[in-house]
N, C-alpha and C. Protein backbone atom coordinates (compact mmCIF):
# COMPACT_ATOMS: atom_id res chain seq x y z
N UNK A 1 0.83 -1.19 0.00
CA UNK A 1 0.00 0.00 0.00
C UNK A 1 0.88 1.25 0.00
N UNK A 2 2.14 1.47 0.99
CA UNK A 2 3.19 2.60 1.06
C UNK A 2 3.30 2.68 -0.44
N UNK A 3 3.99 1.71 -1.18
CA UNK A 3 4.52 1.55 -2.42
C UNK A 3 3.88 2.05 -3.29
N UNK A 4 2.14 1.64 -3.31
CA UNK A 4 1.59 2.06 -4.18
C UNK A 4 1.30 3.23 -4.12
N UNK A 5 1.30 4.41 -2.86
CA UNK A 5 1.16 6.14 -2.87
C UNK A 5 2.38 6.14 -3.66
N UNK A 6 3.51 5.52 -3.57
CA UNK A 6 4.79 6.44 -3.48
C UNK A 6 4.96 6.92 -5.09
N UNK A 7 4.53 5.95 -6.03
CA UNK A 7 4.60 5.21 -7.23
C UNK A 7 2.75 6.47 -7.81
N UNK A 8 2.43 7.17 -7.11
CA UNK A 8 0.78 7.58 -7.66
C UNK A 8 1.55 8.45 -8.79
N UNK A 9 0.42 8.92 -9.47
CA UNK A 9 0.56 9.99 -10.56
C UNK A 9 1.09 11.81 -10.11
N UNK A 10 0.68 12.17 -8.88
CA UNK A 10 1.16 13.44 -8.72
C UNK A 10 2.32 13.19 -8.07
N UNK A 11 3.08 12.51 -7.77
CA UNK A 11 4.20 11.90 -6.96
C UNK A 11 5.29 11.59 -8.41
N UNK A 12 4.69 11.33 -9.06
CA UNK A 12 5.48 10.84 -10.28
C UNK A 12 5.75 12.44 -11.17
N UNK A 13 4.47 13.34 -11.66
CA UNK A 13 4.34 14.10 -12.05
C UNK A 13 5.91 15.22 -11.32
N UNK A 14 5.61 15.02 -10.27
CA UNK A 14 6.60 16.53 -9.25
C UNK A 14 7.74 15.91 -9.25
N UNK A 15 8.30 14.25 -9.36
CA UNK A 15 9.49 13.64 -9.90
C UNK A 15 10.65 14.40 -10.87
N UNK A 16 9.42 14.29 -11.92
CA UNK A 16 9.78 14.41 -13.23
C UNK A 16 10.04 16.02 -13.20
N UNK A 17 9.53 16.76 -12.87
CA UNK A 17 9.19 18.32 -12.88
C UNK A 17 10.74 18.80 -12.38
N UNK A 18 11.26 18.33 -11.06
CA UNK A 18 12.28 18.25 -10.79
C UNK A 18 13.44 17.90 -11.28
N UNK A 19 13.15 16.75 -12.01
CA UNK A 19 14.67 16.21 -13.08
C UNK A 19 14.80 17.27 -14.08
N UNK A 20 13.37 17.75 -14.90
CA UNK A 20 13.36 18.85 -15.67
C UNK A 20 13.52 20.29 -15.92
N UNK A 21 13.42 20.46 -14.80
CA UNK A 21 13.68 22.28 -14.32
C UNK A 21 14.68 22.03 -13.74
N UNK A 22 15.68 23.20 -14.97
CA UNK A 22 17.05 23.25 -14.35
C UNK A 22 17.46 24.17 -12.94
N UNK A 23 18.47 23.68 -12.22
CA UNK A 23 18.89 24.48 -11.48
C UNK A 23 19.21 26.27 -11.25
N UNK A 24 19.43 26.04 -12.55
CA UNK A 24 20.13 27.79 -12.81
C UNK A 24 18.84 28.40 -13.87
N UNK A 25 18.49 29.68 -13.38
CA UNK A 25 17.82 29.86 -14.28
C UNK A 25 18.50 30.46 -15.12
N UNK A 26 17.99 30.60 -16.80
CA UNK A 26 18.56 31.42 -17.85
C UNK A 26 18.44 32.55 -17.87
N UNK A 27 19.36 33.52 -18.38
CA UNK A 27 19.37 35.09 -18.51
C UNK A 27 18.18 35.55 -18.83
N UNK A 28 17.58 36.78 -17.82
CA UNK A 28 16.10 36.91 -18.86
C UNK A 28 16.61 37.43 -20.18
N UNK A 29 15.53 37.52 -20.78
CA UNK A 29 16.00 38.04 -22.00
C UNK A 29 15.15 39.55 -22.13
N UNK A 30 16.54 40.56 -22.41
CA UNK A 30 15.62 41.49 -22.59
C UNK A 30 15.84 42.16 -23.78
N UNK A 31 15.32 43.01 -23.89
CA UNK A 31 15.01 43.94 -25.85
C UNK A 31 16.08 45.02 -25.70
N UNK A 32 16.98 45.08 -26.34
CA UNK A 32 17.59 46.19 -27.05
C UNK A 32 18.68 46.88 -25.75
N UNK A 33 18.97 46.10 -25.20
CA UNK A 33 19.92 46.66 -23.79
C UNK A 33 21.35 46.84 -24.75
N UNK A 34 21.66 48.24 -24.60
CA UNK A 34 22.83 48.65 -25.45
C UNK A 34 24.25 48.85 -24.61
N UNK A 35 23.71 49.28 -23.34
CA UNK A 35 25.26 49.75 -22.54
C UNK A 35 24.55 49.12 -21.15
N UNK A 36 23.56 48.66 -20.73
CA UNK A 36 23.59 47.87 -19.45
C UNK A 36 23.69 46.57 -19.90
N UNK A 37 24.57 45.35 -18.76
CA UNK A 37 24.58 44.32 -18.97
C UNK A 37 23.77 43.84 -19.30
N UNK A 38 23.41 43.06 -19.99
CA UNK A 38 22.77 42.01 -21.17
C UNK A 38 22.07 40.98 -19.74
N UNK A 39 22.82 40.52 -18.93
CA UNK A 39 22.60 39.51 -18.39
C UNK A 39 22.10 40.08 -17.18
N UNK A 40 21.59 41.75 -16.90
CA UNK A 40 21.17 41.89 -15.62
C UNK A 40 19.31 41.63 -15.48
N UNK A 41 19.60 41.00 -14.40
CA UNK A 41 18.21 40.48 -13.55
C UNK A 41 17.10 41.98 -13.84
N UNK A 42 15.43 41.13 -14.28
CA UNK A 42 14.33 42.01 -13.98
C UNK A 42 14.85 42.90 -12.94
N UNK A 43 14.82 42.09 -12.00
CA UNK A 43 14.84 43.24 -10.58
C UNK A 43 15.60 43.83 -10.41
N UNK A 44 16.82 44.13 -11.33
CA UNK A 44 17.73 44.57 -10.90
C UNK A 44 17.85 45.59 -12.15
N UNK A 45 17.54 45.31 -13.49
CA UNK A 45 17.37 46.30 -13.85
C UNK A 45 16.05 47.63 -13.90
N UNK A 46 14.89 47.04 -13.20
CA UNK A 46 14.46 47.84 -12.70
C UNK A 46 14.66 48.88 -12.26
N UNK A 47 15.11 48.24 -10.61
CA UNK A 47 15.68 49.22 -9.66
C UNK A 47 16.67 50.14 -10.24
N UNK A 48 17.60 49.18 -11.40
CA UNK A 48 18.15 51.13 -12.12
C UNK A 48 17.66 52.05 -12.75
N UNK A 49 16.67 51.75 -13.61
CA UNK A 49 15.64 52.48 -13.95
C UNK A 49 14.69 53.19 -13.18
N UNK A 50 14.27 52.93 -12.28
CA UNK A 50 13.65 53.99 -10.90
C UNK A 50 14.53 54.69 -10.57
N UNK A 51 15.99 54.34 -10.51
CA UNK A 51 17.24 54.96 -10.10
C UNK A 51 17.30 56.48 -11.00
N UNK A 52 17.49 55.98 -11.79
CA UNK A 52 17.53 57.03 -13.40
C UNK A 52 16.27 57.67 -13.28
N UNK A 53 15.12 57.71 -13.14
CA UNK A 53 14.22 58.34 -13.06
C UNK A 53 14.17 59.21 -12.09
N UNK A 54 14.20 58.99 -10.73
CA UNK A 54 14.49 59.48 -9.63
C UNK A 54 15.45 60.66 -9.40
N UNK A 55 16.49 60.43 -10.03
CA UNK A 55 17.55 61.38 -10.20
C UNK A 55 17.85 62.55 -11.10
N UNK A 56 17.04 62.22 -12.36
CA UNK A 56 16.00 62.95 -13.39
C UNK A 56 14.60 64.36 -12.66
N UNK A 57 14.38 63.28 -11.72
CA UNK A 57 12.58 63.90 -11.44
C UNK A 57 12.01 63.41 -12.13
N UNK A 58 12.29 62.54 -13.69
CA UNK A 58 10.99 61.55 -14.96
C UNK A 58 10.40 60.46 -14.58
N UNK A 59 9.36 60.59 -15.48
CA UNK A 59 8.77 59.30 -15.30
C UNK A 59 9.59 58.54 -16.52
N UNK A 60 9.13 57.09 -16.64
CA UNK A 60 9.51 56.09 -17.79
C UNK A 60 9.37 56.58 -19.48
N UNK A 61 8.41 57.65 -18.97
CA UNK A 61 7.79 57.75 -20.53
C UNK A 61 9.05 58.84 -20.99
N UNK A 62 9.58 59.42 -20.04
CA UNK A 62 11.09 60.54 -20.54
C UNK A 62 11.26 60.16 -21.55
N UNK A 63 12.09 59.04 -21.49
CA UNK A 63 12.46 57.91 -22.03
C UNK A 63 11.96 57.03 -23.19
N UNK A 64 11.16 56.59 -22.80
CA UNK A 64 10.28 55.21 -23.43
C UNK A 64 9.25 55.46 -23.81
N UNK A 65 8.85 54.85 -24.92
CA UNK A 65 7.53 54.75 -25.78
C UNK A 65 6.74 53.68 -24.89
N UNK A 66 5.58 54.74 -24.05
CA UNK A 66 4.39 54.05 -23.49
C UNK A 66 5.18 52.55 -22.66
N UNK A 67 4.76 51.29 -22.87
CA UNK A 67 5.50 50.44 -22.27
C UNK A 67 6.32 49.64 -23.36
N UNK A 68 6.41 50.42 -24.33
CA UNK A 68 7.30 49.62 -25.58
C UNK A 68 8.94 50.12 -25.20
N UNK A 69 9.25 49.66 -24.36
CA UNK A 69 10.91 49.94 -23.63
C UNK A 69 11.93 49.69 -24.70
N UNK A 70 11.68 48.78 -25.77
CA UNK A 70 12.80 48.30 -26.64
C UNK A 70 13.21 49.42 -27.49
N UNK A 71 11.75 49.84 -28.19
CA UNK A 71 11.90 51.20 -28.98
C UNK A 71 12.72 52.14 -28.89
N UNK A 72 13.45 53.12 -29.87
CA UNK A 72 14.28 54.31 -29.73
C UNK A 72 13.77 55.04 -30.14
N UNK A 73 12.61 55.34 -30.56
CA UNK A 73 11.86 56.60 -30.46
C UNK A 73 12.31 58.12 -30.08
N UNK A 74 12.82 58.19 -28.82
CA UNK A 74 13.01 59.11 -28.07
C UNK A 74 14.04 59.76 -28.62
N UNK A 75 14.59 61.10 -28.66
CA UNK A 75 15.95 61.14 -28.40
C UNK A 75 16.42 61.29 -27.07
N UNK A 76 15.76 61.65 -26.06
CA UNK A 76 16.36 60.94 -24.84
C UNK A 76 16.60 60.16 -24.16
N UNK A 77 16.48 58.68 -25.06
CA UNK A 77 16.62 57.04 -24.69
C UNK A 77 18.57 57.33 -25.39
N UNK A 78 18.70 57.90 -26.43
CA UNK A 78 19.80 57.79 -26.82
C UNK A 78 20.74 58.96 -26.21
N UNK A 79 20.54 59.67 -25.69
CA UNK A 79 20.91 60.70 -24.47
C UNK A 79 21.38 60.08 -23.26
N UNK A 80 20.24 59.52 -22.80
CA UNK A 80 20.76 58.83 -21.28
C UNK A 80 21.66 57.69 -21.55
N UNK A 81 21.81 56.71 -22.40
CA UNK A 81 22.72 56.19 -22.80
C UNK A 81 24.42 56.58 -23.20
N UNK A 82 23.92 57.96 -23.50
CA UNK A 82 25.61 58.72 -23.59
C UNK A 82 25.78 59.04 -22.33
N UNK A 83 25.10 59.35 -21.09
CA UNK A 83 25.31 59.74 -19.95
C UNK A 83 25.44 58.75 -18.94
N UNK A 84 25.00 57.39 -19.71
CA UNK A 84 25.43 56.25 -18.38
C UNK A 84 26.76 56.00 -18.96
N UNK A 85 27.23 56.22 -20.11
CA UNK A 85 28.45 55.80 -20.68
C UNK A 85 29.79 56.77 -19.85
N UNK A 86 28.72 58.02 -20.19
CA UNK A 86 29.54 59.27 -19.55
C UNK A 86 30.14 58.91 -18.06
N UNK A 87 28.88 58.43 -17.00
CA UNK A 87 29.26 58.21 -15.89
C UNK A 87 30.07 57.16 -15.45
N UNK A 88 30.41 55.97 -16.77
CA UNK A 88 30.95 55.16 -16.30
C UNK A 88 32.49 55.26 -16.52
N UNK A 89 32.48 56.50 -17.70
CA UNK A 89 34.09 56.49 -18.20
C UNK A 89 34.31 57.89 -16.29
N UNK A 90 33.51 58.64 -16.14
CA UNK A 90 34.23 59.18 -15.17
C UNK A 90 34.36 58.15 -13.29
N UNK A 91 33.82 57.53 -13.25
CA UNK A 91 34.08 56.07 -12.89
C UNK A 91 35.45 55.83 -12.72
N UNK A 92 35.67 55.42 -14.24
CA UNK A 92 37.04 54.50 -14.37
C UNK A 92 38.31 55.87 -13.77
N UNK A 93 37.70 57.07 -14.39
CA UNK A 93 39.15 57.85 -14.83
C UNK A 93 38.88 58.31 -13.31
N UNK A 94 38.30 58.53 -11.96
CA UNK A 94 37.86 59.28 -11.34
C UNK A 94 39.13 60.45 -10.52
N UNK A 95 40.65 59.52 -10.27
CA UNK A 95 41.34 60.49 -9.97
C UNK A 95 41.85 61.43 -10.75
N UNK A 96 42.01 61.63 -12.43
CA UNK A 96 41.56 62.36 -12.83
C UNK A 96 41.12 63.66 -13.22
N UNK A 97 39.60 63.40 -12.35
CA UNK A 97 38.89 64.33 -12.67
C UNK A 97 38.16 64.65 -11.12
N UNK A 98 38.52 63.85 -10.16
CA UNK A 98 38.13 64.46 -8.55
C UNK A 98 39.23 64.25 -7.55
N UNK A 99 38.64 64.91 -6.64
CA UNK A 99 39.85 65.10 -5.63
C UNK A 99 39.62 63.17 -4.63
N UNK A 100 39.90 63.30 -4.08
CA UNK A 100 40.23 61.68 -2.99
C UNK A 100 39.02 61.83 -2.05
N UNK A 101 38.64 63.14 -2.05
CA UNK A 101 37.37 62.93 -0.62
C UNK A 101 36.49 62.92 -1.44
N UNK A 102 36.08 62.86 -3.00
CA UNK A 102 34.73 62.22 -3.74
C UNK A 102 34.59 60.94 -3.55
N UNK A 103 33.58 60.13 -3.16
CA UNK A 103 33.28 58.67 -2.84
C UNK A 103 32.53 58.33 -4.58
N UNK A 104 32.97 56.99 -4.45
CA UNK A 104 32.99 56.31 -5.75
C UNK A 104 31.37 56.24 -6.28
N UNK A 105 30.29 56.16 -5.00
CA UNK A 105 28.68 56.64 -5.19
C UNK A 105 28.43 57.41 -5.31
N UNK A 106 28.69 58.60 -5.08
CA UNK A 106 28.72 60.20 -5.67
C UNK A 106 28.68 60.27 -7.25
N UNK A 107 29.54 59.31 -7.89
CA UNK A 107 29.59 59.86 -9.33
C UNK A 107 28.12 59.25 -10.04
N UNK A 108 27.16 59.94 -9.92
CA UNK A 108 25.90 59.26 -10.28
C UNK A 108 25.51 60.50 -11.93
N UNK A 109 23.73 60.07 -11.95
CA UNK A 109 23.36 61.54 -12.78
C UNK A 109 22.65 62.60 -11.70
N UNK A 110 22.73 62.24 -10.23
CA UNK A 110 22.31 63.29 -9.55
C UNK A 110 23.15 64.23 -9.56
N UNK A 111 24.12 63.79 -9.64
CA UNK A 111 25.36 64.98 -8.91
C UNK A 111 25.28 65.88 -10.05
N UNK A 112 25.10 65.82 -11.23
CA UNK A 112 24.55 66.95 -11.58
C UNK A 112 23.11 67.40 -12.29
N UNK A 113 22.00 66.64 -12.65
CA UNK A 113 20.65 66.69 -12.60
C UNK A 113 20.15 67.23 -11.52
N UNK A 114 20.68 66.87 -10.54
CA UNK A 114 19.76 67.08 -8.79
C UNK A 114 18.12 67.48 -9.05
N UNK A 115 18.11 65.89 -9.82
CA UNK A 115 16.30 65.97 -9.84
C UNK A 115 15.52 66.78 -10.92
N UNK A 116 16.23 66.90 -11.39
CA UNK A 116 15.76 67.87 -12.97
C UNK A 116 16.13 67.18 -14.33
N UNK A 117 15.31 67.56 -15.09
CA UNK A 117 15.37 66.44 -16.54
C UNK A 117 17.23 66.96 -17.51
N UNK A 118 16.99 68.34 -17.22
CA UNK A 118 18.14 68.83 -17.78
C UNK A 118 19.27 69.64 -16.62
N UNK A 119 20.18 69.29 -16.48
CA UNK A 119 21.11 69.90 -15.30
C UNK A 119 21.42 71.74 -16.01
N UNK A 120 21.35 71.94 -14.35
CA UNK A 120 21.41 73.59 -14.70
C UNK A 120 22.69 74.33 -15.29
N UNK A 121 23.13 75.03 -15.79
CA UNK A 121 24.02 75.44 -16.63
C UNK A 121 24.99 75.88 -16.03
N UNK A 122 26.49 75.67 -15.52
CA UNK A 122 27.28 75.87 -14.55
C UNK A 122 27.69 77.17 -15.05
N UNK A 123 27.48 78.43 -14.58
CA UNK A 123 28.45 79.91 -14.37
C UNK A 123 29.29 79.67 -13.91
N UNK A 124 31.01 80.00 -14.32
CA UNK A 124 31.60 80.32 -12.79
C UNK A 124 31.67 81.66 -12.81
């Protein structure tokens, strides 16, 4: 009687389910990612995108056609892309171009957007 539960059809079914679903899941796949990693997580590219928005003051649509994200429509999809590029070459070069008491999270698009779509025009 043990034998015969062990051996039933939904016992067999969740077996198999297990041998079949791999361990690792695969990269999601997403549309048209040009300068963020290819292989970064929903959730994670999200959260940079709220990031980027946030630091902007925009919503998604700045950016993006309605929820068609792949699209280049915009010219400010191809804008913020020169500016994550921007932030990453001042990144690499940072001594450079700052003194030693700038922290490596500082070099964002707030530091100079501070919440505005277009950063204000430096006088000296």
């Amino acid at each position: 009687m043990r034998l015969r539960s062990l051996f039933s059809p939904v016992f067999l079914i969740g077996a198999v389910a297990v041998l079949v679903v791999p361990s690792v899941q695969a990269a999601p796949e997403h549309k048209n990612l040009q300068v963020l990693d290819k292989n970064i997580s929903a959730a994670e590219l999200k959260k940079t995108m709220e990031g980027f928005a946030a630091q902007l003051g925009v919503k998604c649509q700045f950016c993006h056609v309605d929820e068609l994200y792949e699209k280049d429509d915009k010219k400010q999809k191809s804008d913020a892309r020169k500016m994550i590029k921007l932030v990453a070459e001042m990144k690499t070069r940072k001594p450079e171009f700052f003194k030693t008491t700038v922290k490596d999270n500082a070099l964002q698009c707030a530091m100079c957007h501070r919440g505005r779509p277009q950063p204000e025009a430096f006088v000296p």
